[in-house]
PDB file of N, CA and C in Angstrom:
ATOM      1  N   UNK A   1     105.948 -95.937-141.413  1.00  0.00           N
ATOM      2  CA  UNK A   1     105.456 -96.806-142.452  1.00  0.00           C
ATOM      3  C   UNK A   1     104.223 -96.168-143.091  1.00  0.00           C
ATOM      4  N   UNK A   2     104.192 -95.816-144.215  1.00  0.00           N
ATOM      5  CA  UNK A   2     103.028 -95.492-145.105  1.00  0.00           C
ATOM      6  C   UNK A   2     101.975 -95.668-145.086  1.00  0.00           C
ATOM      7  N   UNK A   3     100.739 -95.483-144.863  1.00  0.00           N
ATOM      8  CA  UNK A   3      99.596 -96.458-144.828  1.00  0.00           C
ATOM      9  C   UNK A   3      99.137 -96.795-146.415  1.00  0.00           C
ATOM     10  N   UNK A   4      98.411 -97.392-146.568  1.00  0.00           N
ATOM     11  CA  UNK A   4      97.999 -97.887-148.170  1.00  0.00           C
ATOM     12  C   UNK A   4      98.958 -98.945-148.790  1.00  0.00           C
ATOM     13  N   UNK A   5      98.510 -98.991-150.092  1.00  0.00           N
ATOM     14  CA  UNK A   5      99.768-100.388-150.830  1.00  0.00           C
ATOM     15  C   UNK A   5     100.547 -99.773-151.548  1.00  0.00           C
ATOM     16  N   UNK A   6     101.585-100.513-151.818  1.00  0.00           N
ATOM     17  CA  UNK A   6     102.458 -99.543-152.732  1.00  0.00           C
ATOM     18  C   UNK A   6     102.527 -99.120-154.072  1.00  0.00           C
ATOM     19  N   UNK A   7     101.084 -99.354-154.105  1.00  0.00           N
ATOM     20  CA  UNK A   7     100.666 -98.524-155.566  1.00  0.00           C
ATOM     21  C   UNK A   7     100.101 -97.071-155.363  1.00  0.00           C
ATOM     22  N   UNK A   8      99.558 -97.294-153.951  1.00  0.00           N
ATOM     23  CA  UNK A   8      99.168 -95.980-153.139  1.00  0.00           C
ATOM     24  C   UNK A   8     100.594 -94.762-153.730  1.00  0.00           C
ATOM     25  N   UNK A   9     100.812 -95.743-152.533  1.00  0.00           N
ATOM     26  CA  UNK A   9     102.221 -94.934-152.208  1.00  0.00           C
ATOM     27  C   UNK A   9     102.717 -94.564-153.398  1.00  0.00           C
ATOM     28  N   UNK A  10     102.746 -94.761-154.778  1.00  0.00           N
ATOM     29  CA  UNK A  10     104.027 -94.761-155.882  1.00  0.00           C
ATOM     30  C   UNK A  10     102.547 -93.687-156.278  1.00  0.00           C
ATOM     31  N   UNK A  11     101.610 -93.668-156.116  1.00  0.00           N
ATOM     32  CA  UNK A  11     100.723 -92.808-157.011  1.00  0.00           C
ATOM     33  C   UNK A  11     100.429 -91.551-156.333  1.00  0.00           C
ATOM     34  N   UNK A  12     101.288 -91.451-154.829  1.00  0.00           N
ATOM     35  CA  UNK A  12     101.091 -90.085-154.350  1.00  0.00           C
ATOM     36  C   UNK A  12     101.900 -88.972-155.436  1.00  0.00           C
ATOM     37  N   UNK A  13     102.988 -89.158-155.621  1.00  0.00           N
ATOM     38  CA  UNK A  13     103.761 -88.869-156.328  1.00  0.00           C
ATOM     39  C   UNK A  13     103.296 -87.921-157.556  1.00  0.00           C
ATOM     40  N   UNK A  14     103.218 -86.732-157.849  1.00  0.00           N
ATOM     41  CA  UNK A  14     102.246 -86.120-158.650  1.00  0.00           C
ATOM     42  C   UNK A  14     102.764 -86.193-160.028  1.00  0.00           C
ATOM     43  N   UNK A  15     103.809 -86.126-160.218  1.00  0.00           N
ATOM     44  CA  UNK A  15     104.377 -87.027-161.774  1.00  0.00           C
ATOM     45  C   UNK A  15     103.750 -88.392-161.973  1.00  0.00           C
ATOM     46  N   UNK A  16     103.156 -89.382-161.248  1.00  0.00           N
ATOM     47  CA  UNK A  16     102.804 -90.430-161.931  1.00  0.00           C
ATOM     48  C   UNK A  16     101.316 -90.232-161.863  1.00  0.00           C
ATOM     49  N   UNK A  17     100.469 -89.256-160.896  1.00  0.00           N
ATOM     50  CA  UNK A  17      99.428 -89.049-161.682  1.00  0.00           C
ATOM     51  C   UNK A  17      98.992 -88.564-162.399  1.00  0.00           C
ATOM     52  N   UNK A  18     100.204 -87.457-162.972  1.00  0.00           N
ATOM     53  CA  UNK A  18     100.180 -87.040-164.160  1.00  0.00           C
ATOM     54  C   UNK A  18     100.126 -87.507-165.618  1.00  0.00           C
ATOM     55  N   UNK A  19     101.224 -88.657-165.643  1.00  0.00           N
ATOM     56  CA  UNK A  19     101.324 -89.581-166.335  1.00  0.00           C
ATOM     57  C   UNK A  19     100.105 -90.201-166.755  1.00  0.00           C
ATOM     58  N   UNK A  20      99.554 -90.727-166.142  1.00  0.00           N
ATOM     59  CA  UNK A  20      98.455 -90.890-165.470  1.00  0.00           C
ATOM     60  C   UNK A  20      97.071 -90.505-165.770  1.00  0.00           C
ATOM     61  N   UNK A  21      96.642 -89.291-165.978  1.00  0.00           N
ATOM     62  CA  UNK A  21      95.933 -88.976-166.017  1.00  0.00           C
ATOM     63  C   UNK A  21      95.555 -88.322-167.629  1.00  0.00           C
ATOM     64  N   UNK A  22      97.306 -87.962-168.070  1.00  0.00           N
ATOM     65  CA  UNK A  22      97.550 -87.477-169.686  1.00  0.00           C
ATOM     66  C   UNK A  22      97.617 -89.108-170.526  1.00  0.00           C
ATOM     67  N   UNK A  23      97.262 -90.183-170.117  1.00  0.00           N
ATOM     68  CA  UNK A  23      97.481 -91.244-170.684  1.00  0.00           C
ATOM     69  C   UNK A  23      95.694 -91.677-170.509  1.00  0.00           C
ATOM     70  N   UNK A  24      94.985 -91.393-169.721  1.00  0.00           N
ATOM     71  CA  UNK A  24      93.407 -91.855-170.187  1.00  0.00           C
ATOM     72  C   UNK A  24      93.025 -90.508-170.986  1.00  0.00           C
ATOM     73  N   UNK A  25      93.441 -89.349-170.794  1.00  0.00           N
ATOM     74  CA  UNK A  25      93.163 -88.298-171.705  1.00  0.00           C
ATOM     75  C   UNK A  25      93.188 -88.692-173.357  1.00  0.00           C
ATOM     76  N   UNK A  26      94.548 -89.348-173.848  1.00  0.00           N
ATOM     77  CA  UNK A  26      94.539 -90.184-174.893  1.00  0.00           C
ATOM     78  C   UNK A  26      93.695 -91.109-175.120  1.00  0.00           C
ATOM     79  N   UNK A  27      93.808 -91.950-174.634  1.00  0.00           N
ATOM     80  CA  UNK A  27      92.596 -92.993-174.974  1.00  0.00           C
ATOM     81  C   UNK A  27      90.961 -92.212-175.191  1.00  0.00           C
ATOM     82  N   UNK A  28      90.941 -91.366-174.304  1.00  0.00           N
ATOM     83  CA  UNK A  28      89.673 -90.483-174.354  1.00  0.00           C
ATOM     84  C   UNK A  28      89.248 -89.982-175.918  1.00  0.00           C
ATOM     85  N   UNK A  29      90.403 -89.308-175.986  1.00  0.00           N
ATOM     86  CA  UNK A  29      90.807 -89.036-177.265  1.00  0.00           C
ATOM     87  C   UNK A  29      90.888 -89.473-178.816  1.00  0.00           C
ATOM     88  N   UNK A  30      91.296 -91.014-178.418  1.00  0.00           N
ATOM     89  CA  UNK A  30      91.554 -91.684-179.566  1.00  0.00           C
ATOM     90  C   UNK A  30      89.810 -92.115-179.334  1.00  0.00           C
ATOM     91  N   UNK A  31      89.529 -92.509-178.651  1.00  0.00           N
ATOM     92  CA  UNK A  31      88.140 -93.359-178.498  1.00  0.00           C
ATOM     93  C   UNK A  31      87.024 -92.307-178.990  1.00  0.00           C
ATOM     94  N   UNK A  32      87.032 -91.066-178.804  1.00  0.00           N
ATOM     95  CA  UNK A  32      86.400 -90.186-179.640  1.00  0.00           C
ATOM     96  C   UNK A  32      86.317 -90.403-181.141  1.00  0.00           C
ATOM     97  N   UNK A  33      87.862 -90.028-181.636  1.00  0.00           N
ATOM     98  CA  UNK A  33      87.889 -90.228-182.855  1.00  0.00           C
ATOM     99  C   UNK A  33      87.378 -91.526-183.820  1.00  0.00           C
ATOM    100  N   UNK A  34      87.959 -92.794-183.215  1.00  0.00           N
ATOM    101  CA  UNK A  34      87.510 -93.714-183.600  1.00  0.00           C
ATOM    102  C   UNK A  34      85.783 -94.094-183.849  1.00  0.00           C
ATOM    103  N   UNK A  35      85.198 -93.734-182.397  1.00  0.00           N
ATOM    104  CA  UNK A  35      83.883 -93.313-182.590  1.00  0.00           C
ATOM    105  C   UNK A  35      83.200 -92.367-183.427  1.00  0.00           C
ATOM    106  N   UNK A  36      83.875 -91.674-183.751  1.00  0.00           N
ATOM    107  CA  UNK A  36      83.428 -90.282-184.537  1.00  0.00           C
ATOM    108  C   UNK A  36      83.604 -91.125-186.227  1.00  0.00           C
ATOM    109  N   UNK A  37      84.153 -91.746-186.101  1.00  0.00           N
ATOM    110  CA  UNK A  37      84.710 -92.393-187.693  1.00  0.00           C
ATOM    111  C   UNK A  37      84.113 -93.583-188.157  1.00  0.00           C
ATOM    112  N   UNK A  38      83.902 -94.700-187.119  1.00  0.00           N
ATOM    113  CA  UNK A  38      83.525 -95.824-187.360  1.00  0.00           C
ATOM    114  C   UNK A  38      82.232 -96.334-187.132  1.00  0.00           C
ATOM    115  N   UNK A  39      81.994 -95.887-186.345  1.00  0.00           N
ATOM    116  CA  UNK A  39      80.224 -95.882-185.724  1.00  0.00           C
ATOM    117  C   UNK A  39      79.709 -94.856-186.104  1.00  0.00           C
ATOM    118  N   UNK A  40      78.099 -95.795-187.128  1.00  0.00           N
ATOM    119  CA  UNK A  40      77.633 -94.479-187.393  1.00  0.00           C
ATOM    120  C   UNK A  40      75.866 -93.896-187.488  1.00  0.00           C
ATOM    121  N   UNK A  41      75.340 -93.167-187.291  1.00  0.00           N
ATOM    122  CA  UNK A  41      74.290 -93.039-186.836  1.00  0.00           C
ATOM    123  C   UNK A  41      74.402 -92.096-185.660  1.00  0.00           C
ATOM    124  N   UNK A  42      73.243 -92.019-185.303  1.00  0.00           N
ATOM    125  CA  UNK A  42      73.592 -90.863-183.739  1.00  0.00           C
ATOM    126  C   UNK A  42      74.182 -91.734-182.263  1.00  0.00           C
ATOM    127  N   UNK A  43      74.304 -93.262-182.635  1.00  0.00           N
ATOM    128  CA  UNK A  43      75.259 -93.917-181.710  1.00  0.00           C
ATOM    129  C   UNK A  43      76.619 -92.979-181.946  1.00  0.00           C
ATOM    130  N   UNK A  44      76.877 -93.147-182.985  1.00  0.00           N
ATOM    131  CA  UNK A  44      78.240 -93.040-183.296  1.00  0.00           C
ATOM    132  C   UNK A  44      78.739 -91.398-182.644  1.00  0.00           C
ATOM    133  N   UNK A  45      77.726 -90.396-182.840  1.00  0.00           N
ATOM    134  CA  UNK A  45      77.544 -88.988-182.464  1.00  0.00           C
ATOM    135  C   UNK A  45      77.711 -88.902-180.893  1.00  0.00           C
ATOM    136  N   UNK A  46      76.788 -89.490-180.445  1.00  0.00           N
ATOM    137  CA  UNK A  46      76.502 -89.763-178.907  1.00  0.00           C
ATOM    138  C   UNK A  46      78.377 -90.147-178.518  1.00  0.00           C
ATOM    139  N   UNK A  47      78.227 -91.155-178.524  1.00  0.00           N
ATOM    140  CA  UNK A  47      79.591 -91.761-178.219  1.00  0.00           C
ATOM    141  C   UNK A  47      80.716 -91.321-178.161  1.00  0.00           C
ATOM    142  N   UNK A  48      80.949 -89.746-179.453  1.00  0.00           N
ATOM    143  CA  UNK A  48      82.368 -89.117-179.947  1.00  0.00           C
ATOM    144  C   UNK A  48      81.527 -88.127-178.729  1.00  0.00           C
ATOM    145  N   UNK A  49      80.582 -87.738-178.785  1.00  0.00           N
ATOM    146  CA  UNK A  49      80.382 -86.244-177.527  1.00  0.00           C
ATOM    147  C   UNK A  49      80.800 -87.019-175.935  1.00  0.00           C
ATOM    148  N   UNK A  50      80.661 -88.024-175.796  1.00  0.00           N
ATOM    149  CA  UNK A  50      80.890 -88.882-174.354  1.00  0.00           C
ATOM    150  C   UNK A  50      82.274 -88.748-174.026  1.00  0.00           C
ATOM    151  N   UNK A  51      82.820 -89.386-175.141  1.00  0.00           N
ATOM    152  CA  UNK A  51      84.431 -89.471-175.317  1.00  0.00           C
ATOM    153  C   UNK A  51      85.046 -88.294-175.036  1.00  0.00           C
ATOM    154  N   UNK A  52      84.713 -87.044-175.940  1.00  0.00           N
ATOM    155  CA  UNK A  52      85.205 -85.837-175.864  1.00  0.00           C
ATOM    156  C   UNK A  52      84.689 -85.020-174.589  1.00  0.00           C
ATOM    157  N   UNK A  53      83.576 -85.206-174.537  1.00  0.00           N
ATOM    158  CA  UNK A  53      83.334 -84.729-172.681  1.00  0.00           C
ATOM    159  C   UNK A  53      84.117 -85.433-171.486  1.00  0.00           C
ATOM    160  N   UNK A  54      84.201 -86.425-171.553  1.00  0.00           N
ATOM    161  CA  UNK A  54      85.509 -87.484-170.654  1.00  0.00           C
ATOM    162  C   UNK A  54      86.642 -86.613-170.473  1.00  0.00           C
ATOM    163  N   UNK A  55      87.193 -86.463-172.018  1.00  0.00           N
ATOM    164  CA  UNK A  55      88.717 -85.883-172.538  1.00  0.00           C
ATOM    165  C   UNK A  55      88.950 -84.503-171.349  1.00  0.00           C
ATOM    166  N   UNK A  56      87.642 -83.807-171.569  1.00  0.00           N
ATOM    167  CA  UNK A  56      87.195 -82.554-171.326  1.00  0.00           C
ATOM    168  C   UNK A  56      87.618 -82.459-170.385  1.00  0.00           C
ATOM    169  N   UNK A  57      86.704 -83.259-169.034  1.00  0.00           N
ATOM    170  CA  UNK A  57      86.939 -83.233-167.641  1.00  0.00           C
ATOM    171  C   UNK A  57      87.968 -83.763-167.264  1.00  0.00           C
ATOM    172  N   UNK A  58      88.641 -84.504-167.805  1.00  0.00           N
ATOM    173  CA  UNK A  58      90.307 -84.828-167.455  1.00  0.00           C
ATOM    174  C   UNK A  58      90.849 -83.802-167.625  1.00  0.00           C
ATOM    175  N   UNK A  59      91.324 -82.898-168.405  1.00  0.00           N
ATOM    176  CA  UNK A  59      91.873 -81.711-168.643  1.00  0.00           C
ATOM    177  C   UNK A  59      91.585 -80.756-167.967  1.00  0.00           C
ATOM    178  N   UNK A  60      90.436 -80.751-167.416  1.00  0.00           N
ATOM    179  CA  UNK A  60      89.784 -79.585-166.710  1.00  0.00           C
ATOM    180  C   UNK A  60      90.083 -79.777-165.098  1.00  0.00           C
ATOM    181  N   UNK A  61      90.213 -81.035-164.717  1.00  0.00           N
ATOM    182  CA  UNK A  61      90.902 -81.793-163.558  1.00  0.00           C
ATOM    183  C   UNK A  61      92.027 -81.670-163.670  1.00  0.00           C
ATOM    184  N   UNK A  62      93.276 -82.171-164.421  1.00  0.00           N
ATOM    185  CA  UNK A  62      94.541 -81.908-164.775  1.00  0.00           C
ATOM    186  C   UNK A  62      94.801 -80.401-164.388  1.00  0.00           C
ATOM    187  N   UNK A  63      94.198 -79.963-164.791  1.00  0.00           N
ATOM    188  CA  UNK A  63      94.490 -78.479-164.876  1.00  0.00           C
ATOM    189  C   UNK A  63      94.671 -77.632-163.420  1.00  0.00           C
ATOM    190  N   UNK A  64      93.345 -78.219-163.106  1.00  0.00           N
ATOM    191  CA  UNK A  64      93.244 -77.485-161.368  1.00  0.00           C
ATOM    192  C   UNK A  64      94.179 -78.234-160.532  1.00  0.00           C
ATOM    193  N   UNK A  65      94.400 -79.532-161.054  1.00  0.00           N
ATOM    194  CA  UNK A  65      95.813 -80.625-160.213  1.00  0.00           C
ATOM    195  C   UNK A  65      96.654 -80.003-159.967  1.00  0.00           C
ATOM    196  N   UNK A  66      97.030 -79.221-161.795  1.00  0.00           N
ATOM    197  CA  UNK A  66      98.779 -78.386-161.219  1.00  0.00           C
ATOM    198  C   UNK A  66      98.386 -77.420-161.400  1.00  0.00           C
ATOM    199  N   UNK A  67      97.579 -76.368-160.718  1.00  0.00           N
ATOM    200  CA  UNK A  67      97.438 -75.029-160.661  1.00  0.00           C
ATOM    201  C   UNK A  67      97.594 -75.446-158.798  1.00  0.00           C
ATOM    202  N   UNK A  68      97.248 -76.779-157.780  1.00  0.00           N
ATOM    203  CA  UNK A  68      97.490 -76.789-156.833  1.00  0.00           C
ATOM    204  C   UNK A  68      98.604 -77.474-156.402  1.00  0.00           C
ATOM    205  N   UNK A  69      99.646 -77.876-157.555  1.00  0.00           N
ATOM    206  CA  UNK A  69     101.334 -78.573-157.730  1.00  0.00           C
ATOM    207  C   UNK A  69     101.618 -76.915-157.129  1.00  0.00           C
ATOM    208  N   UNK A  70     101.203 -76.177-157.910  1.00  0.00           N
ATOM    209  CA  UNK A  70     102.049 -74.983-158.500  1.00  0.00           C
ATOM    210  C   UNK A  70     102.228 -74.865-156.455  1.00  0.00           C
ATOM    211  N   UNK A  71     101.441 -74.559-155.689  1.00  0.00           N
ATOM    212  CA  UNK A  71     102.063 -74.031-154.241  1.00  0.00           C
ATOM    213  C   UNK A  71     102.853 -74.551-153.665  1.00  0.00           C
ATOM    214  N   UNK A  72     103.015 -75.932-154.064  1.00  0.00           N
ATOM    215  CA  UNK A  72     104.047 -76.883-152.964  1.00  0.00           C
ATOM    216  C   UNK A  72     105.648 -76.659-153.754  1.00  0.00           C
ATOM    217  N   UNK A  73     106.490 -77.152-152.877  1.00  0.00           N
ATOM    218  CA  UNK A  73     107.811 -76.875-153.436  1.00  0.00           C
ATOM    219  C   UNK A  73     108.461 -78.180-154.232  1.00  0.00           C
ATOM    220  N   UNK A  74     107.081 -78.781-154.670  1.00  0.00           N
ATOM    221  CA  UNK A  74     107.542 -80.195-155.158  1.00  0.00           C
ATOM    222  C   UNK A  74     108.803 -79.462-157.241  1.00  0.00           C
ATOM    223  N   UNK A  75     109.212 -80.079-157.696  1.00  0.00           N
ATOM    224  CA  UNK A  75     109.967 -79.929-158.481  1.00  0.00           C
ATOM    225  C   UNK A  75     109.490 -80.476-160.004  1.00  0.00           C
ATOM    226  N   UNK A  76     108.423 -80.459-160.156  1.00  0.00           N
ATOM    227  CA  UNK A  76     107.221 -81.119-161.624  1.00  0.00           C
ATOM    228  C   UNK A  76     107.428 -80.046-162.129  1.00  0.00           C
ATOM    229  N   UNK A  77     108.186 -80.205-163.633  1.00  0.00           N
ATOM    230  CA  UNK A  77     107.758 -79.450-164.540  1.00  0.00           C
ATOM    231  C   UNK A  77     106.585 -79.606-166.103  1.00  0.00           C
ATOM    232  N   UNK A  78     106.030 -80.433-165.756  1.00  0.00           N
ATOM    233  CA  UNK A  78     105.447 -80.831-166.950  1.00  0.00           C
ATOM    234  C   UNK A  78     105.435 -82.576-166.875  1.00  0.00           C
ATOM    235  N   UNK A  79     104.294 -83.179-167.710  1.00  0.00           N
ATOM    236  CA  UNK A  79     104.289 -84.274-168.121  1.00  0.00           C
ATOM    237  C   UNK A  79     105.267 -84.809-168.993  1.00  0.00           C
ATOM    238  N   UNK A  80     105.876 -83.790-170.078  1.00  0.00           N
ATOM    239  CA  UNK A  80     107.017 -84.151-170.946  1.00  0.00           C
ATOM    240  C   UNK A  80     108.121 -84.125-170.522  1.00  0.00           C
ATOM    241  N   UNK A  81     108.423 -83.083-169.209  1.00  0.00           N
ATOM    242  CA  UNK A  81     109.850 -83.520-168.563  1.00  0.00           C
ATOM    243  C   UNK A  81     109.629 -84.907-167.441  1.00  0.00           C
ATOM    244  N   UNK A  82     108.810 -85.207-166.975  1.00  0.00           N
ATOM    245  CA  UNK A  82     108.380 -86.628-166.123  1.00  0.00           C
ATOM    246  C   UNK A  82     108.755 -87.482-167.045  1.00  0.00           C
ATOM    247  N   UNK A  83     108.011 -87.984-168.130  1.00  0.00           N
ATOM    248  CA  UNK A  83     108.261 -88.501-168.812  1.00  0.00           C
ATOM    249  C   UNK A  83     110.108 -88.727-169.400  1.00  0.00           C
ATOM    250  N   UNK A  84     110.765 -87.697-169.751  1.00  0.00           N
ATOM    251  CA  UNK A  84     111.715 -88.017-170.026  1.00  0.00           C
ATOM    252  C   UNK A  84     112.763 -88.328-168.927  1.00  0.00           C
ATOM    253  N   UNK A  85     112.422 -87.503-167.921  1.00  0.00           N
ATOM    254  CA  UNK A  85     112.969 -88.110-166.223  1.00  0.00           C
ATOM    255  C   UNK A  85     113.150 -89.656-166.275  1.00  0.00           C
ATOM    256  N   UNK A  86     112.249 -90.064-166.597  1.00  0.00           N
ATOM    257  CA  UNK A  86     111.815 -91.733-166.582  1.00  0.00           C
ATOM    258  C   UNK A  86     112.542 -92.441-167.336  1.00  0.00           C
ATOM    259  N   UNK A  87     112.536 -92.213-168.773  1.00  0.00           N
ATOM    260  CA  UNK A  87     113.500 -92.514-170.034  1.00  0.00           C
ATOM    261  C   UNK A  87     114.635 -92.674-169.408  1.00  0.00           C
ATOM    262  N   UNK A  88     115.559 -91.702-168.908  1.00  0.00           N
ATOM    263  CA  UNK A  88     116.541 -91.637-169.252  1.00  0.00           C
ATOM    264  C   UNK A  88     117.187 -91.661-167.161  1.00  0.00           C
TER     265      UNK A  88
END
């Protein structure tokens, strides 16, 4: 029996923290832009560099995630094939 809940459990799974992790990257993303556009003053400045530093370290995390996918014999090819795994 597993220890943790079964959100644990469903999030060991390195496709859904992939998912996962390329889905606050977006928001990171969009929340930049929006900030960068709508707010304005050096709030607005501050806020798009926060956002985009966020974005940053997700990616920069992501990155070292599957550079340590890459040793195991798990079968992840990408967020866009997970994704369509799922779809279909």
């Amino acid at each position: 029996m597993p220890v943790g809940s079964r959100l644990s459990v469903r999030l060991a799974d390195f496709g859904s923290r992939s998912i996962i992790t390329h889905v606050l990257m977006g928001i990171g993303f969009v929340g930049a832009v929006v900030s960068g556009l709508f707010i304005e003053g050096s709030l607005g400045v501050i806020s798009m560099v926060a956002f985009i530093n966020f974005t940053a370290g997700l990616w920069i995390c992501q990155s070292i995630h599957s550079l340590g996918n890459a040793a195991t014999d798990d079968d992840y090819n990408g967020v866009l094939m997970e994704v369509l795994n799922r779809v279909y």
